[in-house]
Protein backbone atom coordinates (compact mmCIF):
# COMPACT_ATOMS: atom_id res chain seq x y z
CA UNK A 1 7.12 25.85 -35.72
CA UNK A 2 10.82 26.97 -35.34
CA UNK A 3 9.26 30.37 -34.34
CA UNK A 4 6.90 29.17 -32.05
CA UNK A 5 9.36 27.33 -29.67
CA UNK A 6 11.79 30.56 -30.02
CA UNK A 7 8.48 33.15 -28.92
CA UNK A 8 7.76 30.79 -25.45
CA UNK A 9 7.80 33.79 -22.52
CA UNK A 10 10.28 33.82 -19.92
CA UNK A 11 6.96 32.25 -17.51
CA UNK A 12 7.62 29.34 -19.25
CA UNK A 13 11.04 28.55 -18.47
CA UNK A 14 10.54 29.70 -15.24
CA UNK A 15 8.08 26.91 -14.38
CA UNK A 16 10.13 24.17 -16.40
CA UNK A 17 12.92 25.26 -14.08
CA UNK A 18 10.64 25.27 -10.81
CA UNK A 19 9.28 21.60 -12.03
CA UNK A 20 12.80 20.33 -12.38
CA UNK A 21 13.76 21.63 -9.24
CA UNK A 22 10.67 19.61 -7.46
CA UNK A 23 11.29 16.45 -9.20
CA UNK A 24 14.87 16.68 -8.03
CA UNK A 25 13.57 17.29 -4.71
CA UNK A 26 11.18 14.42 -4.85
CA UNK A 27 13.79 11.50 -6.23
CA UNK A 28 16.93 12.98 -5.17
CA UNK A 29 17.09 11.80 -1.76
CA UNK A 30 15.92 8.00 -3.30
CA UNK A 31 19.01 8.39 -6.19
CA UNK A 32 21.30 9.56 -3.25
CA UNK A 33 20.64 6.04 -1.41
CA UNK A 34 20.00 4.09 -4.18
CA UNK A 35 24.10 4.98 -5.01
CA UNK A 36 25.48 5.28 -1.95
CA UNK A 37 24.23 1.21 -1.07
CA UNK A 38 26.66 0.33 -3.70
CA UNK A 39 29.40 1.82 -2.19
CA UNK A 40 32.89 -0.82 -0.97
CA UNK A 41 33.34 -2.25 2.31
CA UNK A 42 35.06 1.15 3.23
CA UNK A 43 31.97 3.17 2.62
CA UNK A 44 29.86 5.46 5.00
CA UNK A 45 26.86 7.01 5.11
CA UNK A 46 27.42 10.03 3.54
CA UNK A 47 29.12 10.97 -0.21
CA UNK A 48 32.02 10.60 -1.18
CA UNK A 49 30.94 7.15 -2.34
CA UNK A 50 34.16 4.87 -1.73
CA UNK A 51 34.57 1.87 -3.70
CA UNK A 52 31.51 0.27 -6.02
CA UNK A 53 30.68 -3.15 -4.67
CA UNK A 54 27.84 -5.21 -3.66
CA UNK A 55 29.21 -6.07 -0.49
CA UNK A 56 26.45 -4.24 1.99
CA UNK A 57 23.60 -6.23 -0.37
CA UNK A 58 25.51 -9.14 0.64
CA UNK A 59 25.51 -8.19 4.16
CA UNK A 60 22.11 -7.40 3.84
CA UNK A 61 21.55 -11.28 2.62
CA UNK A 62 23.38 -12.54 5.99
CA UNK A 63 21.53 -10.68 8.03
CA UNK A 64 21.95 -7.23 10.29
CA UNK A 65 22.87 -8.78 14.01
CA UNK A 66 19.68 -10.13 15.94
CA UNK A 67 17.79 -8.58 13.21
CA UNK A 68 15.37 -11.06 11.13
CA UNK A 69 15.30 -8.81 7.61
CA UNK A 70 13.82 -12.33 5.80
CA UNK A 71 11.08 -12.95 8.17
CA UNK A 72 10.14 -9.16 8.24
CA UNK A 73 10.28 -9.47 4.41
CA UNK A 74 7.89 -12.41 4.35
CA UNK A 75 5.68 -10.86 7.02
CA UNK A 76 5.37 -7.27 5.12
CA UNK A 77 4.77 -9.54 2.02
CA UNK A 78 1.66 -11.54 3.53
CA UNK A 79 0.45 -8.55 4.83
CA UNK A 80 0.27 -6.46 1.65
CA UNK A 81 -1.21 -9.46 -0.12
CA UNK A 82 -3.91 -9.97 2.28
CA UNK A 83 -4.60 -6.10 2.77
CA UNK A 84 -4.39 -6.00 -1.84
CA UNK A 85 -6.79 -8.35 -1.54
CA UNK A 86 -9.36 -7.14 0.95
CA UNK A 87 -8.55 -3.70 -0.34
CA UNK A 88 -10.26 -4.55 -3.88
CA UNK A 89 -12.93 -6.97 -2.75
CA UNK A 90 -14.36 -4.57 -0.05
CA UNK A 91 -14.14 -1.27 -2.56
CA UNK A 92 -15.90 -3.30 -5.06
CA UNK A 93 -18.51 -4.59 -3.10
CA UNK A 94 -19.06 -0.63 -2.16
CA UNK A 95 -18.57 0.38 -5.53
CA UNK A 96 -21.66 -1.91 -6.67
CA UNK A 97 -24.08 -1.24 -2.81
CA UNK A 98 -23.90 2.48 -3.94
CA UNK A 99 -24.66 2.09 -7.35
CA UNK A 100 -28.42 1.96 -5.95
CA UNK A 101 -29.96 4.62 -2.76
CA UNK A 102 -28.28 2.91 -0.06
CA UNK A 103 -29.82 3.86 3.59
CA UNK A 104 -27.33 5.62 5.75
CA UNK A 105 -25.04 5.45 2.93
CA UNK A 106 -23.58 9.23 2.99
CA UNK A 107 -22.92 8.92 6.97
CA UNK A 108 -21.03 5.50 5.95
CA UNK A 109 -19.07 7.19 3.30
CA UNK A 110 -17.65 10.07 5.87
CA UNK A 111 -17.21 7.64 8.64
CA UNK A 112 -14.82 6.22 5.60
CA UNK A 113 -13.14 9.21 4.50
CA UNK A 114 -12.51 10.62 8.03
CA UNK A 115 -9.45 7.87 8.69
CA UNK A 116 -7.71 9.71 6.04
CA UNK A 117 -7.74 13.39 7.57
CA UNK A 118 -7.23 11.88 10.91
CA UNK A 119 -3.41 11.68 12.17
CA UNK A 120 -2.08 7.94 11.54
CA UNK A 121 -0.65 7.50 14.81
CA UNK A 122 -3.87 8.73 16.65
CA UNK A 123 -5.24 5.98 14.61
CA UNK A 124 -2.57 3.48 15.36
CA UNK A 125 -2.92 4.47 19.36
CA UNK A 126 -6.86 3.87 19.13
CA UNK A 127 -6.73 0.54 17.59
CA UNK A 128 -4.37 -0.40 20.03
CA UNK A 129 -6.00 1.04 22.81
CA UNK A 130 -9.42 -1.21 21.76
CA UNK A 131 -7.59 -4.54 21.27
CA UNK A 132 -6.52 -4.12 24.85
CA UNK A 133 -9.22 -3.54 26.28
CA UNK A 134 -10.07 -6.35 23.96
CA UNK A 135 -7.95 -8.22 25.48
CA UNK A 136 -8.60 -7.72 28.89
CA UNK A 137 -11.93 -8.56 28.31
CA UNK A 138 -11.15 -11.87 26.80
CA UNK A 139 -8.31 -12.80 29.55
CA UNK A 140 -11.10 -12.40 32.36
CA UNK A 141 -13.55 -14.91 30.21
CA UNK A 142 -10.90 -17.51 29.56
CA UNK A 143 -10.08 -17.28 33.45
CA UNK A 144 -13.28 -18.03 34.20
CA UNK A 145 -14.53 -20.21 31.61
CA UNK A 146 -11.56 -21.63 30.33
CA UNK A 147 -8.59 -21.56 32.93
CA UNK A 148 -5.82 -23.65 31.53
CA UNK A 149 -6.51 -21.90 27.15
CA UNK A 150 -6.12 -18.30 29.83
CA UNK A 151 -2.55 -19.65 30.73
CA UNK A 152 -1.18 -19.58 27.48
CA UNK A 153 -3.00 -16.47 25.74
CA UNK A 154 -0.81 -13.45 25.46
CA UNK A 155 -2.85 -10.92 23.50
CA UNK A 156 -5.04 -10.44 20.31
CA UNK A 157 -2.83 -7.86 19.12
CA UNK A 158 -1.36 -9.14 15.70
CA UNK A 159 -0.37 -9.03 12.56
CA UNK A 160 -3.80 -10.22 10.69
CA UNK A 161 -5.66 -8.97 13.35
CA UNK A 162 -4.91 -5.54 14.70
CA UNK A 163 -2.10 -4.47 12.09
CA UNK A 164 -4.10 -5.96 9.62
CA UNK A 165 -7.79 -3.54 10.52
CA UNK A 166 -5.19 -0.22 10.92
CA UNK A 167 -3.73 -0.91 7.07
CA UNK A 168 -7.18 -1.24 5.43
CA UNK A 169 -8.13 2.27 7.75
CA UNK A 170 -5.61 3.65 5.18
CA UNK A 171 -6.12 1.45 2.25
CA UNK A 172 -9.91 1.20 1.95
CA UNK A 173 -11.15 5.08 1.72
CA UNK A 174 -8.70 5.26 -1.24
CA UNK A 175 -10.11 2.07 -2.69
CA UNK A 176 -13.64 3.23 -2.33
CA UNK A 177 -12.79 7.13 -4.15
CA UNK A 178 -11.47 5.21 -6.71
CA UNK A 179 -14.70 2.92 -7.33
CA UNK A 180 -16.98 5.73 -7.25
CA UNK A 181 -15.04 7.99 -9.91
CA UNK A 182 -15.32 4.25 -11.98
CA UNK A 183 -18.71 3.89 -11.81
CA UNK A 184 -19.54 7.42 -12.21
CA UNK A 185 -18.48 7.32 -15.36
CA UNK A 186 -19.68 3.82 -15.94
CA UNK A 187 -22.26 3.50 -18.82
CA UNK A 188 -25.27 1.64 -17.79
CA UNK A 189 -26.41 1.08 -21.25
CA UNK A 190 -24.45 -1.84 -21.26
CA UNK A 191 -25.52 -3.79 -18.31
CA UNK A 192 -29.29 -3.11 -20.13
CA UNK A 193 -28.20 -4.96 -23.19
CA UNK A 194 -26.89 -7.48 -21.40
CA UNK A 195 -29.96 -8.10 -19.75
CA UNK A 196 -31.82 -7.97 -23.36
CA UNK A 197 -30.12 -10.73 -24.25
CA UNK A 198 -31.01 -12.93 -21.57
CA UNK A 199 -28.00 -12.60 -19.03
CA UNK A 200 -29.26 -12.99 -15.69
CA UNK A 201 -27.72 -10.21 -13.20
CA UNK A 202 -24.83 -12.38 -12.02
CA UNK A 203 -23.78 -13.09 -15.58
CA UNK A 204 -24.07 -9.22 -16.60
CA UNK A 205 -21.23 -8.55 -13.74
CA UNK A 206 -19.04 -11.46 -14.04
CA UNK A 207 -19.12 -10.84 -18.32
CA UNK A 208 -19.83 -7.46 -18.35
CA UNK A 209 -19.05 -5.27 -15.66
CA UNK A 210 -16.28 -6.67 -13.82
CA UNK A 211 -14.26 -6.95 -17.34
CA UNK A 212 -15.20 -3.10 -18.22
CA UNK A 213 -14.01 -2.19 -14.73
CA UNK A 214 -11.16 -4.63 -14.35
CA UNK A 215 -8.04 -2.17 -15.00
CA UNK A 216 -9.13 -0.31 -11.87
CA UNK A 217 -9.58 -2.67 -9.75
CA UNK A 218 -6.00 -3.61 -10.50
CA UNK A 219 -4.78 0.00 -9.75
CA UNK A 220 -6.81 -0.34 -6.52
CA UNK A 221 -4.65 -3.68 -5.81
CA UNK A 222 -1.33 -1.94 -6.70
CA UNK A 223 -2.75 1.14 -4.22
CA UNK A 224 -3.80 -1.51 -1.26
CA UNK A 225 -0.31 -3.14 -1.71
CA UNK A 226 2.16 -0.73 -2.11
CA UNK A 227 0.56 0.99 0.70
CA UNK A 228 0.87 -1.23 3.01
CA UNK A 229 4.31 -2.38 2.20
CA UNK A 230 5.67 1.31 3.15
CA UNK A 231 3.20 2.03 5.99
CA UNK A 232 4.89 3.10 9.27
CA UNK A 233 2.52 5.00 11.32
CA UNK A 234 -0.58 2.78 11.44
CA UNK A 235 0.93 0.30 12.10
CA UNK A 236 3.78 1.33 15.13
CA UNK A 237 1.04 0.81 17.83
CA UNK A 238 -0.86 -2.46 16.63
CA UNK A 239 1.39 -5.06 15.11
CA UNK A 240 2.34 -7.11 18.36
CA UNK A 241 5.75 -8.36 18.79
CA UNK A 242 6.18 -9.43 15.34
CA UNK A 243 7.42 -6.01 12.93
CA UNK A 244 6.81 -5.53 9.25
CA UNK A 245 9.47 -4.34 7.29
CA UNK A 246 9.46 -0.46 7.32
CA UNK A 247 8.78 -0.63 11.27
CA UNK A 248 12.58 -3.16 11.78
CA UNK A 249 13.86 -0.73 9.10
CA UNK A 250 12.68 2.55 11.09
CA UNK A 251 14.01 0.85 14.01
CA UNK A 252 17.59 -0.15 12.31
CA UNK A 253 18.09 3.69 11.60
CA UNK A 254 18.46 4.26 15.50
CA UNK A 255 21.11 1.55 15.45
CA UNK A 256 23.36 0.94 12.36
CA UNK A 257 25.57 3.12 10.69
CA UNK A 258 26.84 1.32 7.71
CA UNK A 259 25.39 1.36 4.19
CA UNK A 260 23.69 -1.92 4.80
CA UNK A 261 20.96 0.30 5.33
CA UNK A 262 20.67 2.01 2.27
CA UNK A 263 21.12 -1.54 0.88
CA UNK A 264 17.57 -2.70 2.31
CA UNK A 265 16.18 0.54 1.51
CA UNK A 266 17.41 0.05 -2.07
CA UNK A 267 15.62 -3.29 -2.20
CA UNK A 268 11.89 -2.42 -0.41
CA UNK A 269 12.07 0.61 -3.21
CA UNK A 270 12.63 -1.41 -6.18
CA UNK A 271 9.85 -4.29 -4.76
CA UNK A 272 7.84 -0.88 -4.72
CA UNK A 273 8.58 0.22 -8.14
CA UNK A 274 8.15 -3.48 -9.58
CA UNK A 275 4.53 -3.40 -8.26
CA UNK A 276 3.91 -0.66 -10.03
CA UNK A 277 5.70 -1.84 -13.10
CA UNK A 278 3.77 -4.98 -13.06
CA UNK A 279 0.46 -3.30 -12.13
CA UNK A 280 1.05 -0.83 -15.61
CA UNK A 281 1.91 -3.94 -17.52
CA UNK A 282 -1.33 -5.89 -16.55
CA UNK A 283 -3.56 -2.90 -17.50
CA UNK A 284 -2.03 -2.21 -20.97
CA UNK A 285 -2.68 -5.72 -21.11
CA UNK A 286 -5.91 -6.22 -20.45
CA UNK A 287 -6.93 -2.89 -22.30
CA UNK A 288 -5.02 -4.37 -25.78
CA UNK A 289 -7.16 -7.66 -25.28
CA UNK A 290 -10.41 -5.64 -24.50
CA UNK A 291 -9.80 -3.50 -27.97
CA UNK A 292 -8.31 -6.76 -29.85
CA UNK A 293 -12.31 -8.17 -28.89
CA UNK A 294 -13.70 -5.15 -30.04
């Protein structure tokens, strides 16, 4: 064994070194901000770190001048829940139509796919673009049908509207790649015995199927959240005059120069990696009980 470990070629070492090197490049620039938030009161934006404190978290807490960090918190929160939500119901429900020969099915399935090669903000400027023509479509109504609601609408550009369409344009083609690599794999077999024993074919998904399939569809949750939390581009053009919290933090980078920035950073990338976390956790979970049954 010894020997084997002392013959590896020089090829290997060379790629251990080049892997290294790219996983430094990857989470070097998140370590680098993750230490410098804890700097003192004294400290800057840029190394040598002066002081270890959690005085810019504190800061953070009280707020960054006219900016609302806890309402853009709770709104980027909402958001992701309702697009984690959507995400997995639609991509399931698309999973199970193209289980079967659905008509115009493969034209559907590009139509899908093509938000993802598109360019976000082209996306971002064409929703926008529709809602206000949307809008001006809806203004002329209300003036004429309805003249005193037409005095008090401003726009149908929103957060659950508008941002809410150009987050599942990211989060949905994802979902639906992942259901199809599921349920090509899926064995059939079992859905048949199901049915020779008498379950009818709501009672072989809800006992059957959805169980069996269950640990994706909470990866496909963890995708359609953590995707939206840390969207940007999508969602510059469509969200209203209410932000999310990567669009007030993209925005803060233009104005403040203190560490109170890395603090918030800091704090949307540990929500991130706690997702994730939890997301692992309830799959191990559910697999142990799934073999503990067996």
């Amino acid at each position: 064994m010894a020997a084997e470990r002392r013959a590896r070629p020089a090829s290997f070492w060379l790629l251990a070194l080049f892997f290294c090197a790219f996983v430094l490049f990857l989470y070097g620039p998140m370590f680098a901000i993750f230490v410098l938030s804890f700097q003192g009161p004294e400290g800057g934006l840029t190394f040598p770190l002066r002081g270890v404190s959690l005085h810019w978290f504190r800061q953070l807490w009280e707020g960054i001048g006219t900016v609302d960090i806890g309402a853009a918190f709770r709104r980027s929160l909402a958001l992701g829940g309702v697009v984690m939500g959507l995400t997995v119901a639609l991509s399931l429900a698309a999973g199970l139509a193209y289980r079967k020969r659905l008509p115009g099915g493969t034209a559907l399935f590009y139509i899908v796919v093509a938000s993802l090669i598109m360019p976000s903000i082209v996306v971002s400027l064409g929703i926008a673009l529709m809602f206000r023509l949307l809008d001006g479509f809806l203004r002329g109504w209300l003036e004429a049908h309805a003249p005193s609601v037409a005095e008090n609408y401003v726009s149908a550009l929103g957060l659950f509207t508008s941002g809410l369409g150009a987050q599942l344009t990211w989060t949905l083609p994802f979902g639906l790649l992942i259901m199809f690599a599921v349920f090509n794999r899926f064995n059939p077999a079992y859905e048949e015995a199901a049915r020779d024993l008498g379950a009818s074919p709501r009672q072989s998904l809800l006992h059957v199927v959805l169980p069996l399939i269950g640990p994706s569809l909470v990866g496909i949750g963890m995708f359609g959240f953590t995707l939206s939390w840390d969207e940007i581009a999508r969602s510059s053009q469509v969200m209203g005059d209410l932000n999310t919290l990567p669009l007030e933090l993209q925005g803060l980078t233009t104005t403040v120069t203190t560490p109170v920035i890395y603090a918030l950073g800091t704090v949307t990338t540990v929500i991130s990696f706690a997702v994730v976390g939890t997301t692992l956790a309830v799959v191990w979970a559910w697999r142990r009980r799934a073999g503990a049954r067996a």
